[in-house]
N, C-alpha and C. Protein backbone atom coordinates (compact mmCIF):
# COMPACT_ATOMS: atom_id res chain seq x y z
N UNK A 1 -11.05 -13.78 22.39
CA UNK A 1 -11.63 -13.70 21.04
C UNK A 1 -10.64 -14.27 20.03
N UNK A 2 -9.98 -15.15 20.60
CA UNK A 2 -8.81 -15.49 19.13
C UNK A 2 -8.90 -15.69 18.22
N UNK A 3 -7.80 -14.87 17.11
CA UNK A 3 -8.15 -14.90 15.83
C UNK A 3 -8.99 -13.53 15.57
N UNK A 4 -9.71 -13.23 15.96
CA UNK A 4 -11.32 -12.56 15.87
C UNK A 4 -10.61 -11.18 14.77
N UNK A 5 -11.40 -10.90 13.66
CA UNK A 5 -11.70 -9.97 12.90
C UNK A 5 -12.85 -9.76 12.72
N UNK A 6 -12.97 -8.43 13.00
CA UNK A 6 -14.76 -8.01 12.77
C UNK A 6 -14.14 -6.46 11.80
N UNK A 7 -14.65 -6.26 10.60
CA UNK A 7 -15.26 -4.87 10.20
C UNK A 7 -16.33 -4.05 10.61
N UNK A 8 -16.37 -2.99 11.17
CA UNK A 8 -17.35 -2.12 11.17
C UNK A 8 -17.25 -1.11 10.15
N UNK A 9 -18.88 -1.18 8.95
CA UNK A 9 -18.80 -1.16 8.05
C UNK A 9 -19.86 -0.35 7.93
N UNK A 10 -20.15 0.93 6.61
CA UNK A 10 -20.84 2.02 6.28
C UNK A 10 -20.08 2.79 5.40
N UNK A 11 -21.25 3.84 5.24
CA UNK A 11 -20.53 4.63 4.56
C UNK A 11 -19.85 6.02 5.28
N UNK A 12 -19.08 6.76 4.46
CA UNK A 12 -18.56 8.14 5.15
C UNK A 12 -19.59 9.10 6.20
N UNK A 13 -19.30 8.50 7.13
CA UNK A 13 -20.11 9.64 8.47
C UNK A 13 -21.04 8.58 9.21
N UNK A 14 -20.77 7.56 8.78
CA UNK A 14 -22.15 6.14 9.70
C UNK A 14 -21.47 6.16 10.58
N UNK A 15 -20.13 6.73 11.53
CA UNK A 15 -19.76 6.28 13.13
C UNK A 15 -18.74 5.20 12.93
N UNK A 16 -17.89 4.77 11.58
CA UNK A 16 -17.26 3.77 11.81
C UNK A 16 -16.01 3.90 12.59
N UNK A 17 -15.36 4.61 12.62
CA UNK A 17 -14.37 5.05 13.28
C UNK A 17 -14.39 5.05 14.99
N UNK A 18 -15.67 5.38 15.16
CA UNK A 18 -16.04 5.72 16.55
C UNK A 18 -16.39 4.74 17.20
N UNK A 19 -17.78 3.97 16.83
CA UNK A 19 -18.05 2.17 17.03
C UNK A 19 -17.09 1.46 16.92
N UNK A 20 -16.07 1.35 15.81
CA UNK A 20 -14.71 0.33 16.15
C UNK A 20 -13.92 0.66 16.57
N UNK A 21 -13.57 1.71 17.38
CA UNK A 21 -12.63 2.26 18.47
C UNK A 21 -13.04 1.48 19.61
N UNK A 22 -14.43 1.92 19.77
CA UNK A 22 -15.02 1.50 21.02
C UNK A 22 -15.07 0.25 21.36
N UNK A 23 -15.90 -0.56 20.42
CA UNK A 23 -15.78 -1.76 20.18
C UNK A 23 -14.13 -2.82 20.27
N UNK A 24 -13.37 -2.48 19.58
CA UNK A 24 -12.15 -3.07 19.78
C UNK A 24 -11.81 -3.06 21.22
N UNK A 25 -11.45 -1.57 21.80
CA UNK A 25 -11.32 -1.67 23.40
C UNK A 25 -12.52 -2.25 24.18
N UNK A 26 -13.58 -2.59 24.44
CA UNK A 26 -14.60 -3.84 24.78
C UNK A 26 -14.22 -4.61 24.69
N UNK A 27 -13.43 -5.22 23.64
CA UNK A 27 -13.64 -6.72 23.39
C UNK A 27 -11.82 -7.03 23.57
N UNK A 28 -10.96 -5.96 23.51
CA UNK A 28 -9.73 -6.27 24.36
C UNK A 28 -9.23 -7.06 22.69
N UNK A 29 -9.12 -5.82 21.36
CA UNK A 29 -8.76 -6.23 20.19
C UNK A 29 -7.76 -4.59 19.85
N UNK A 30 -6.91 -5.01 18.81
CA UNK A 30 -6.97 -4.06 18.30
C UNK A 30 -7.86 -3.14 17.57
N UNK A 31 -7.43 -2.07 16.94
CA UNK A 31 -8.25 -1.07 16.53
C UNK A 31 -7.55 -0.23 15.46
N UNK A 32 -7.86 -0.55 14.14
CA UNK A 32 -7.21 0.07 12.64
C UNK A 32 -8.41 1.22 12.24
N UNK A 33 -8.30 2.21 11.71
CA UNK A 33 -9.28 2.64 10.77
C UNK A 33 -8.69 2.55 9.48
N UNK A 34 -9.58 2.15 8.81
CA UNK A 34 -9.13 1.86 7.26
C UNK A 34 -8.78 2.94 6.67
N UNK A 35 -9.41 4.47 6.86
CA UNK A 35 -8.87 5.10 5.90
C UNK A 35 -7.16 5.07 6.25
N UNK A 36 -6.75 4.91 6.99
CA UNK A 36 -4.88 5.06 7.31
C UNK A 36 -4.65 4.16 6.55
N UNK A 37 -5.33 3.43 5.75
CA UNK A 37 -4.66 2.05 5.36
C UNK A 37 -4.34 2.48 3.44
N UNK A 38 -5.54 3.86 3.27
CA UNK A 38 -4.99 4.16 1.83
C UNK A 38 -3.90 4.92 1.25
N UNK A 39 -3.51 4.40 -0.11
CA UNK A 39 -2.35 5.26 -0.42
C UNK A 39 -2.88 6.57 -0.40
N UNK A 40 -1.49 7.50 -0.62
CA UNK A 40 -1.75 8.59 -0.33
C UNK A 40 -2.77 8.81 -1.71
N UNK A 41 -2.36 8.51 -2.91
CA UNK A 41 -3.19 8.97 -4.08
C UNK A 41 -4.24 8.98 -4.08
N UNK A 42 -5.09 7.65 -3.20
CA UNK A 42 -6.41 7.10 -2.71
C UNK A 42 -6.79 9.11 -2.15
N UNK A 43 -6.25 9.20 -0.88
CA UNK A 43 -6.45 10.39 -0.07
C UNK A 43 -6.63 11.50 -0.90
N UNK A 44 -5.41 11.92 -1.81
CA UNK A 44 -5.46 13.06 -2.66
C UNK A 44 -6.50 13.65 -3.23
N UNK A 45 -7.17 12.03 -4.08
CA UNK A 45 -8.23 11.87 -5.00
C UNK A 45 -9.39 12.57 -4.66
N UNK A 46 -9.61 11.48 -3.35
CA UNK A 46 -10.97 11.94 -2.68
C UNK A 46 -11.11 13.26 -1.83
N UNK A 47 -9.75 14.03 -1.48
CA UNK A 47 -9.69 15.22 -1.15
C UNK A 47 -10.08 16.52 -2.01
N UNK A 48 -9.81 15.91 -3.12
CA UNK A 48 -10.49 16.20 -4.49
C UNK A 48 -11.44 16.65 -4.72
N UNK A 49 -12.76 15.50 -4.00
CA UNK A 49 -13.94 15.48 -4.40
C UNK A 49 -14.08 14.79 -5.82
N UNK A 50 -13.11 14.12 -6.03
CA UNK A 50 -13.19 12.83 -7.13
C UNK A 50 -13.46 11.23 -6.57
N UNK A 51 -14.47 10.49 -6.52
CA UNK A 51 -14.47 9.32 -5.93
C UNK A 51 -13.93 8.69 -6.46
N UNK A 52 -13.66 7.49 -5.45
CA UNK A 52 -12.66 5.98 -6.01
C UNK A 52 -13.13 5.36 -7.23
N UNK A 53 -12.52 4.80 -8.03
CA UNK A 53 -12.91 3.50 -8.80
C UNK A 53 -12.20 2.43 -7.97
N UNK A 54 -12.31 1.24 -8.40
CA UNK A 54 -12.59 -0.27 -8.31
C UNK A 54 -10.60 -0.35 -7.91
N UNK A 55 -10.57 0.50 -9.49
CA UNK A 55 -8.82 -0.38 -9.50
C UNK A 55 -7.61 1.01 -8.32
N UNK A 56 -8.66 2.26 -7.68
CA UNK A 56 -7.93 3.20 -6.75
C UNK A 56 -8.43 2.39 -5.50
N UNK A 57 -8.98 1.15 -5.32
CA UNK A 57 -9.62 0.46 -4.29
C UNK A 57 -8.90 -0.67 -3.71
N UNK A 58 -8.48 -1.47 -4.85
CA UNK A 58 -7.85 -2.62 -5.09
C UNK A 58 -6.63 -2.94 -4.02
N UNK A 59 -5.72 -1.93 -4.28
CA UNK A 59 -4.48 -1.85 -2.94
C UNK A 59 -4.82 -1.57 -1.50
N UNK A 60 -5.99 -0.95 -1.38
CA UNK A 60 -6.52 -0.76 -0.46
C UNK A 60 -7.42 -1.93 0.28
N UNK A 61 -7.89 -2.12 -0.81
CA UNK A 61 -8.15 -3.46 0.00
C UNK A 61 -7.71 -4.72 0.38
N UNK A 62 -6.55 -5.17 -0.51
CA UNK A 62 -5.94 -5.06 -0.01
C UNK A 62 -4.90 -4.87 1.34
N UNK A 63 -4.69 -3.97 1.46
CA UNK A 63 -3.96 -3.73 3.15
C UNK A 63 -4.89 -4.30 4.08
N UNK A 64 -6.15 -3.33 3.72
CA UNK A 64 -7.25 -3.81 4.81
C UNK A 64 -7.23 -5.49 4.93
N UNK A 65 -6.77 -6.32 4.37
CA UNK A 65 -7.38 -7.49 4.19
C UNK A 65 -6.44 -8.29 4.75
N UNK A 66 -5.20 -8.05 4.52
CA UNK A 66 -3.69 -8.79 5.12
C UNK A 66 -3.83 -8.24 6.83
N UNK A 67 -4.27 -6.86 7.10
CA UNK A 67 -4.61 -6.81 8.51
C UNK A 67 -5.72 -7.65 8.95
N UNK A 68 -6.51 -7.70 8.33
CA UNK A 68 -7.53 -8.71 9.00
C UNK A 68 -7.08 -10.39 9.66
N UNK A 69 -6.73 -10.92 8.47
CA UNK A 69 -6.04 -11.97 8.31
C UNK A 69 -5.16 -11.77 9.38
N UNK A 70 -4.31 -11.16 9.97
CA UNK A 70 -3.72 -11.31 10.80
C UNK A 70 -4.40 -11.44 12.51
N UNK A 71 -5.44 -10.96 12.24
CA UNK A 71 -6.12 -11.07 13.61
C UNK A 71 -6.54 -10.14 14.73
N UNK A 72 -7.32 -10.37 15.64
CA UNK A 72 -7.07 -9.92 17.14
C UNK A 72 -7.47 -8.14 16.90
N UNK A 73 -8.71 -7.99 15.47
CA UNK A 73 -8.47 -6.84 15.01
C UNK A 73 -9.49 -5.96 14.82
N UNK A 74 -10.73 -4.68 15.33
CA UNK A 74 -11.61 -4.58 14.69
C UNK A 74 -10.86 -3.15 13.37
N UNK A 75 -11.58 -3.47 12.15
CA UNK A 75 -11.44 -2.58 11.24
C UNK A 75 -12.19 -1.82 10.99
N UNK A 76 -12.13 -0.24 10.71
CA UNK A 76 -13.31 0.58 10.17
C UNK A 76 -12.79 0.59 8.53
N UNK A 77 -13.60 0.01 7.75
CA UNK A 77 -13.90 0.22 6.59
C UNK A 77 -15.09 0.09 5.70
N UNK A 78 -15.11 0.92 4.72
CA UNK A 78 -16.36 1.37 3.96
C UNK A 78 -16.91 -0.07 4.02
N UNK A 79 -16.21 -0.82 2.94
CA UNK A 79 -16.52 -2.04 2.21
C UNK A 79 -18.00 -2.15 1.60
N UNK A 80 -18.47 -0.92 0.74
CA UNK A 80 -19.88 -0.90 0.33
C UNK A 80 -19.48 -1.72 -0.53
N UNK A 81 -19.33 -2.71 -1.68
CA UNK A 81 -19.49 -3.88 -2.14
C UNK A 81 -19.73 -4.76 -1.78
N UNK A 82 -20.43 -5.91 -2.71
CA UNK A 82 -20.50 -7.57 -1.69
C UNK A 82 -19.11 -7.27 -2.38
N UNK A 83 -18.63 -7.63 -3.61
CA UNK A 83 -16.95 -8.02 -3.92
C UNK A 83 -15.84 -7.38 -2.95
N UNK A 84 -16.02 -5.98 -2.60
CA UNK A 84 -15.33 -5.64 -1.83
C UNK A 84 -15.19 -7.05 -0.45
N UNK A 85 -16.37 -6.82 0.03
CA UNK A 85 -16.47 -7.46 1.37
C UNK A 85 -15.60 -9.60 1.17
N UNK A 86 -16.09 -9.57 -0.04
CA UNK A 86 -15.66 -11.06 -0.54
C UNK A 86 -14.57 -10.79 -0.56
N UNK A 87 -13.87 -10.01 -1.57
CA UNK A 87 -12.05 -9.66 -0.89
C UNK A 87 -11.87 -10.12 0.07
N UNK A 88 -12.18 -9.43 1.26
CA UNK A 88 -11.65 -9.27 2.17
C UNK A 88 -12.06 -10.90 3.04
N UNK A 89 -13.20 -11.03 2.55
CA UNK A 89 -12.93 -12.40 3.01
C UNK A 89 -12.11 -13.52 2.41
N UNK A 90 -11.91 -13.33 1.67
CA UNK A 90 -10.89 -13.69 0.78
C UNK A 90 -9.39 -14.06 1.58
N UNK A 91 -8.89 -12.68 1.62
CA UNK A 91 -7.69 -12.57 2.51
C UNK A 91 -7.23 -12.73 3.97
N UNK A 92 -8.87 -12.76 4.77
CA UNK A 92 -9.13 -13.24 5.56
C UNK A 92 -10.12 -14.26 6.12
N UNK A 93 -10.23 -15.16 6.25
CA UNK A 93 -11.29 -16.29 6.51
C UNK A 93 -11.35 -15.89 7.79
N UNK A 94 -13.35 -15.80 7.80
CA UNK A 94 -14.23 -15.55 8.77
C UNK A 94 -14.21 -14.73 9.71
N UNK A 95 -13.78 -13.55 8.72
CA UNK A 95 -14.00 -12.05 9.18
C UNK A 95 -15.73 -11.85 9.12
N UNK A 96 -16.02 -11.23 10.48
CA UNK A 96 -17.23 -11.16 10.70
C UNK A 96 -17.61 -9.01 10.51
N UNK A 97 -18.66 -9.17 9.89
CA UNK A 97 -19.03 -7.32 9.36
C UNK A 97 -19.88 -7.11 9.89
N UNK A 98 -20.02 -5.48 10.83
CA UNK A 98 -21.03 -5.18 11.17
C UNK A 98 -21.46 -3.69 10.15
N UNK A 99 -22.66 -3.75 10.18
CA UNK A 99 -22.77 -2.73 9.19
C UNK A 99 -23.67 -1.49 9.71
N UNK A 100 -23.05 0.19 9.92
CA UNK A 100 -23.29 0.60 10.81
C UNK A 100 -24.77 1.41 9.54
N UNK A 101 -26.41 1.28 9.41
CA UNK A 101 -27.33 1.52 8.79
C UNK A 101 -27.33 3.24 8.97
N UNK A 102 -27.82 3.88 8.28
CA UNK A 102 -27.95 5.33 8.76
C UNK A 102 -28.57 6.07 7.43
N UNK A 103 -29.94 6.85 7.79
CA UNK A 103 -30.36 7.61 6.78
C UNK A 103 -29.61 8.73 6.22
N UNK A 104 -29.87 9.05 5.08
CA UNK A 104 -29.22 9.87 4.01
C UNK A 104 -28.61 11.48 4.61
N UNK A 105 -29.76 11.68 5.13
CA UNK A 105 -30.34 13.25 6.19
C UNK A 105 -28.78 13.09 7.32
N UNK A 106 -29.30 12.15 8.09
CA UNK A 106 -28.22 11.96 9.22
C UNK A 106 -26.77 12.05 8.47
N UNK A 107 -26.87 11.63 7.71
CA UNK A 107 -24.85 11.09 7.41
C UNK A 107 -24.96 12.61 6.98
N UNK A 108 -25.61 12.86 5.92
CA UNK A 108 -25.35 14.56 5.60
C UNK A 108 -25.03 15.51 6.61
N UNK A 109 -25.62 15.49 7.70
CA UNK A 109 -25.75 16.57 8.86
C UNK A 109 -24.18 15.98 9.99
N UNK A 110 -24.08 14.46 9.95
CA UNK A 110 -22.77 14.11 10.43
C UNK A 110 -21.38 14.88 9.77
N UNK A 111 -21.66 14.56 8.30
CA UNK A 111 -19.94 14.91 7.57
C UNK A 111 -20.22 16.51 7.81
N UNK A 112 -21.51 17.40 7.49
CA UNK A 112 -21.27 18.73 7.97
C UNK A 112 -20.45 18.78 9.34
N UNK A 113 -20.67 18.34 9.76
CA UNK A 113 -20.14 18.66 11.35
C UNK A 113 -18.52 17.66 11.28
N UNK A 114 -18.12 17.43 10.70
CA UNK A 114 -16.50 16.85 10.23
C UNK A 114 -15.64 17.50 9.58
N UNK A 115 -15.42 19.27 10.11
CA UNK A 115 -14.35 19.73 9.29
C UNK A 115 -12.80 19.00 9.28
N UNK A 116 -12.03 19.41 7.80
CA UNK A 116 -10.91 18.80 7.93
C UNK A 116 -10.64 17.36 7.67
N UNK A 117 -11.81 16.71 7.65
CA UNK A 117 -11.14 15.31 7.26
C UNK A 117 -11.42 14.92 5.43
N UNK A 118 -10.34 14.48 5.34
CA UNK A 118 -9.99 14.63 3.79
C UNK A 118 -11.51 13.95 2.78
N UNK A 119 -12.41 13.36 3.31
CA UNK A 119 -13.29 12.87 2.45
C UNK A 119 -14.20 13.97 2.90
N UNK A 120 -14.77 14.56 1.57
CA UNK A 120 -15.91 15.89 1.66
C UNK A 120 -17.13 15.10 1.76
N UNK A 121 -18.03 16.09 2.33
CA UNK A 121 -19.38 15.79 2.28
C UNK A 121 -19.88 15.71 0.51
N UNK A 122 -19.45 16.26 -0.04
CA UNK A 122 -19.78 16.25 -1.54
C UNK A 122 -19.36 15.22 -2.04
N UNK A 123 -19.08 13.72 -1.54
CA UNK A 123 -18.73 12.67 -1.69
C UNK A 123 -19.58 11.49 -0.96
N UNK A 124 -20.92 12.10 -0.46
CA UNK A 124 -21.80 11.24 0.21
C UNK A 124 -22.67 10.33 -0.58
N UNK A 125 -23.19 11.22 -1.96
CA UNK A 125 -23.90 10.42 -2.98
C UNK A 125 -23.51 9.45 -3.50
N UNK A 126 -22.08 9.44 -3.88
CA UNK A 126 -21.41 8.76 -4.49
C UNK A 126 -21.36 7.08 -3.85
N UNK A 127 -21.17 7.27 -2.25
CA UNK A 127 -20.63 6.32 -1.65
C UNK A 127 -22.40 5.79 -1.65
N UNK A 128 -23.22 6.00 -1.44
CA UNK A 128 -24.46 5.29 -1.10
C UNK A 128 -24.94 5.17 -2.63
N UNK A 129 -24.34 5.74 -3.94
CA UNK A 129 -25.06 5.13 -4.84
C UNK A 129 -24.23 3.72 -5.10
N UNK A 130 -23.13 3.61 -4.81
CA UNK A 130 -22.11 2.56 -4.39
C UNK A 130 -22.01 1.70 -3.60
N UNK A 131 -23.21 1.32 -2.56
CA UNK A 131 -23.68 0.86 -1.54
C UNK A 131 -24.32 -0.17 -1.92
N UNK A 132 -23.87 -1.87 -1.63
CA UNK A 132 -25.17 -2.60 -2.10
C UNK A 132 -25.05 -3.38 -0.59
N UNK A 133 -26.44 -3.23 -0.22
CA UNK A 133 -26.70 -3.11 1.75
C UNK A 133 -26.44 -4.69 2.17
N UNK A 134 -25.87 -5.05 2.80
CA UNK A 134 -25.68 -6.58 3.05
C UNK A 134 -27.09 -7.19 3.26
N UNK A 135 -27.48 -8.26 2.93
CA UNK A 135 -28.83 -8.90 2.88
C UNK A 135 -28.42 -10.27 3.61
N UNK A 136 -29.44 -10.86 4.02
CA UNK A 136 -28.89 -11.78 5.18
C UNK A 136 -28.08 -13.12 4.60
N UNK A 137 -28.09 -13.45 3.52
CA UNK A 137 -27.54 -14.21 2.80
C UNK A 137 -25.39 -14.13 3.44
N UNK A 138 -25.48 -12.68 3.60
CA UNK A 138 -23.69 -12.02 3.78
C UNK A 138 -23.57 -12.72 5.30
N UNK A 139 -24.74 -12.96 5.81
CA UNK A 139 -24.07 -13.08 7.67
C UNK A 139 -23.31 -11.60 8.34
N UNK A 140 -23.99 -10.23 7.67
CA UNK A 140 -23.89 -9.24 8.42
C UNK A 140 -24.39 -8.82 9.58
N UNK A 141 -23.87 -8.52 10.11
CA UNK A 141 -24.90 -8.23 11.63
C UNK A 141 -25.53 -6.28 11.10
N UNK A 142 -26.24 -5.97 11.11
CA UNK A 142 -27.23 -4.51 10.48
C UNK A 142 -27.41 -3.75 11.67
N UNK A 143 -26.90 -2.58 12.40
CA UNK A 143 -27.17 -2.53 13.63
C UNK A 143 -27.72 -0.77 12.92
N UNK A 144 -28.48 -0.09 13.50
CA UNK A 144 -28.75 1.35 13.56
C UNK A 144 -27.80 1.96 13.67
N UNK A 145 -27.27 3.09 13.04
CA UNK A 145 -26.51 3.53 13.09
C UNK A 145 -26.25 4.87 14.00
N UNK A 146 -27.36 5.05 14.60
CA UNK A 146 -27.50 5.94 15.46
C UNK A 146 -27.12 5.50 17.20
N UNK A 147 -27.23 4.59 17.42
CA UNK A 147 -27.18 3.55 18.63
C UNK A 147 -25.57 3.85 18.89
N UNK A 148 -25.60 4.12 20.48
CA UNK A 148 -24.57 4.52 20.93
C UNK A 148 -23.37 3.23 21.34
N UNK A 149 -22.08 3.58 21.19
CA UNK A 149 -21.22 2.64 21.00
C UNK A 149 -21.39 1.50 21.70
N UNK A 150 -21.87 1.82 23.12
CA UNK A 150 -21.61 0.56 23.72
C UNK A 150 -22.74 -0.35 23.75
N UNK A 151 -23.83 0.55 22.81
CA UNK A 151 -24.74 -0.32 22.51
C UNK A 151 -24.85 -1.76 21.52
N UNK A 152 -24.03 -0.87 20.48
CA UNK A 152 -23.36 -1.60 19.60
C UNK A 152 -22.95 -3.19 19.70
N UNK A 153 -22.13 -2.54 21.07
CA UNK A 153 -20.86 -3.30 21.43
C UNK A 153 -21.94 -4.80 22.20
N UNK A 154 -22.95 -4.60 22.95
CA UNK A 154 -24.29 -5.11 23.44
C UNK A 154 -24.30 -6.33 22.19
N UNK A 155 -24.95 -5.92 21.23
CA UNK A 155 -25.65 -6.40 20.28
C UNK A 155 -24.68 -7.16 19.71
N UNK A 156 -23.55 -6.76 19.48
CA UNK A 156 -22.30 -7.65 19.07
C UNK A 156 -22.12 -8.92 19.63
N UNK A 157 -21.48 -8.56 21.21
CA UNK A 157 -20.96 -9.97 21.88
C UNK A 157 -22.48 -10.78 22.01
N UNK A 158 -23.63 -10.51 22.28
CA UNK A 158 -24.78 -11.20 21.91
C UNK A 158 -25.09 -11.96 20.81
N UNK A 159 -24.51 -11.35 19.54
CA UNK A 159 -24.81 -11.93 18.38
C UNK A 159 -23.92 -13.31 18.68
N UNK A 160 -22.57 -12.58 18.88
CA UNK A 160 -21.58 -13.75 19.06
C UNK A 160 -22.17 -14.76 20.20
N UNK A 161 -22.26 -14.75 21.29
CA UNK A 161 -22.68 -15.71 22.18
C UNK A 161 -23.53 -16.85 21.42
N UNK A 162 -24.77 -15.94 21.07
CA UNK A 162 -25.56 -17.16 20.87
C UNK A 162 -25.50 -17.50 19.30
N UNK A 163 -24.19 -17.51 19.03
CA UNK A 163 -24.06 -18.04 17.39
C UNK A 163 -24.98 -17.49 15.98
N UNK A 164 -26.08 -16.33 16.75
CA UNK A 164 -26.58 -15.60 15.31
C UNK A 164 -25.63 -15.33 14.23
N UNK A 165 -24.01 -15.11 14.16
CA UNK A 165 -23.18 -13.94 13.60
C UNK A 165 -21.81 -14.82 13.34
């Protein structure tokens, strides 16, 4: 896969963490989750139950983006912006995003079941009113978000094979 950067992309509780674990070991890449990639203040904030702005984003994306650019990498990050996602392509040329889809109900009933990790469920609205859904114009690949990893992982190297992605 040389070179190869892919994001797996959603919001808090869509499986990103879990699909690009999986996914990276499939495809014989590394494997980052983005939240490790924020400052701690980023963490504090949202431990909070205060969501990000633009400019608590910026460094963060930052990091995420100089890892990309470097390669050989899948990333879990939000990246609900097109600008976000343009960043990052930005810092990395022809980073490819998969975007993990998932109803409102589900992600709710997911982050319930996620004690301990620093982003609250009382931070779910926020991120999906913050959400603008990739439309095919982005060259996102849109997979269900319910679909089990290695299904994922299916639909991926497929996309890739036959040049959909």
């Amino acid at each position: 896969m040389g070179g190869a950067a892919i994001v797996v992309m959603g919001v808090s509780g869509s499986g990103k963490s879990t699909v690009g674990a999986a996914l990276a070991e499939a495809l014989g890449l590394a494997f980052v989750d983005g939240d490790d990639l924020h400052p701690p203040a980023n963490v504090a904030k949202m431990a909070a139950g205060v969501p990000l702005d633009d400019d608590d984003r910026a460094p963060w994306l930052r990091a995420v983006g100089l890892r990309l650019a470097e390669g050989e990498v899948v990333v879990a990050c939000s990246a609900l912006r097109v600008r976000y996602r343009d960043r990052l392509r930005e810092l990395a040329t022809g980073t490819r995003f998969v975007f993990l889809d998932l109803d409102r109900d589900e992600l709710a009933r997911r982050l319930g079941q996620r004690p301990g990790h620093f982003m609250p469920a009382s931070l779910l609205d926020s991120q999906l009113a913050a959400l603008e859904r990739p439309d095919a114009s982005e060259g996102v690949l849109t997979v269900p978000g319910d679909l089990a990893a290695s299904d994922v992982h299916a639909l991926v190297v497929a996309a890739l094979a036959d040049g959909r992605w």
